[in-house]
Protein backbone atom coordinates (compact mmCIF):
# COMPACT_ATOMS: atom_id res chain seq x y z
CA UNK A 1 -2.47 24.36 -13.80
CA UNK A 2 -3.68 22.74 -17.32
CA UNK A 3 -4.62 19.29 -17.25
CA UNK A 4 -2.06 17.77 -19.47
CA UNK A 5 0.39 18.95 -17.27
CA UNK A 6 -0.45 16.75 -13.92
CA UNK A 7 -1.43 14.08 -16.79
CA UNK A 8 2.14 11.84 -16.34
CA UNK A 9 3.09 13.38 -12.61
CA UNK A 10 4.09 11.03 -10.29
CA UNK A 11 3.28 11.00 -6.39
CA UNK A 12 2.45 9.28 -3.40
CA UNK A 13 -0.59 8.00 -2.00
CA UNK A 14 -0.80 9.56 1.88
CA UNK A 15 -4.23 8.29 2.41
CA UNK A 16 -5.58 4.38 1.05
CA UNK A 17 -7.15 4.89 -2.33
CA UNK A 18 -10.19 2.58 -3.18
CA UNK A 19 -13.48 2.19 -4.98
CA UNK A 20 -16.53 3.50 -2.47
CA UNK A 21 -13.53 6.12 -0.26
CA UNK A 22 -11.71 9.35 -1.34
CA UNK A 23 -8.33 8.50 -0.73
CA UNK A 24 -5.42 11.49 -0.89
CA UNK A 25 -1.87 11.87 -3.01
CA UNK A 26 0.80 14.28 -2.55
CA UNK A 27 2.12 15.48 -6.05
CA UNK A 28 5.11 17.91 -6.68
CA UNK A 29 3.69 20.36 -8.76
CA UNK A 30 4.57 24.20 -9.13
CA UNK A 31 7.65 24.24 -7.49
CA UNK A 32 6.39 22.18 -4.45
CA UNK A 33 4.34 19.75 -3.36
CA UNK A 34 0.77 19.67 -3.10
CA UNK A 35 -2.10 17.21 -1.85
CA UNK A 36 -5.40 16.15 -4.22
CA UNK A 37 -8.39 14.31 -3.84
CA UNK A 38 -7.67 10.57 -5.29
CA UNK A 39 -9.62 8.01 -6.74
CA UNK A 40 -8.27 4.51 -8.36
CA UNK A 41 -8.19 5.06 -12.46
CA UNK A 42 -9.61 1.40 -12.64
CA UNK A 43 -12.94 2.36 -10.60
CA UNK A 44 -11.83 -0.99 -8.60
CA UNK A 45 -8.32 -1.49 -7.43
CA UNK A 46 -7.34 -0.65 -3.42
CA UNK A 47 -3.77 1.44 -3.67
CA UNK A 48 -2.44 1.40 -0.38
CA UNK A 49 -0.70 4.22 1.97
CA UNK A 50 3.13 4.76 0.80
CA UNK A 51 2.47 3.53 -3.08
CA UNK A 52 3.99 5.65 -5.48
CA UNK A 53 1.35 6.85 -8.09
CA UNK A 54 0.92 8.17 -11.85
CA UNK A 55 -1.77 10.83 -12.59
CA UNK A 56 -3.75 9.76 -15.38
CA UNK A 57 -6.32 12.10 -15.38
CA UNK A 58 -6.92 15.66 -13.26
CA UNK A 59 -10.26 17.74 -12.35
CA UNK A 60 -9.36 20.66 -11.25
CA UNK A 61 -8.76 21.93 -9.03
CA UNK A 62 -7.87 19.30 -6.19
CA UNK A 63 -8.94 15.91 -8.01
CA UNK A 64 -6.79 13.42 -9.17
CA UNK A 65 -6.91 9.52 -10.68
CA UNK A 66 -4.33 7.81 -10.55
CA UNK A 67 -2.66 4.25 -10.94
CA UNK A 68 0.45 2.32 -9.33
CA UNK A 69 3.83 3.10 -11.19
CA UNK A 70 4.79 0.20 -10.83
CA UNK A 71 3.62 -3.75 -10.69
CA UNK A 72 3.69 -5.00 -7.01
């Protein structure tokens, strides 16, 4: 998959996303839903289990950063 395709996705984090831990997103992508490697697009914020998420930049090919949608 390119990169500026998953750039924009939107998914949800399955596993608590923070600086110093690997957290882990589920994406639909490709006609079904996949999991990636996630790391907070600020370097600093905790996202928490159950947050929905926006790619904002993949490594392929499992590695994703990503930030909350939406303002809590």
């Amino acid at each position: 998959m390119d990169d500026a395709a998953m750039v924009g996705l939107m998914g949800r984090v399955t596993g608590t996303i923070g600086p110093g831990f690997v957290g882990e997103v589920i994406v639909r992508v490709r006609g079904g839903a996949e999991h990636f490697l996630a790391y907070p697009a600020s370097g600093t914020d905790r996202i928490e289990r159950g947050t929905v998420v926006m790619v904002v930049e993949y490594l392929p090919p499992r590695t994703v950063y990503v930030q909350a949608a939406y303002d809590s």
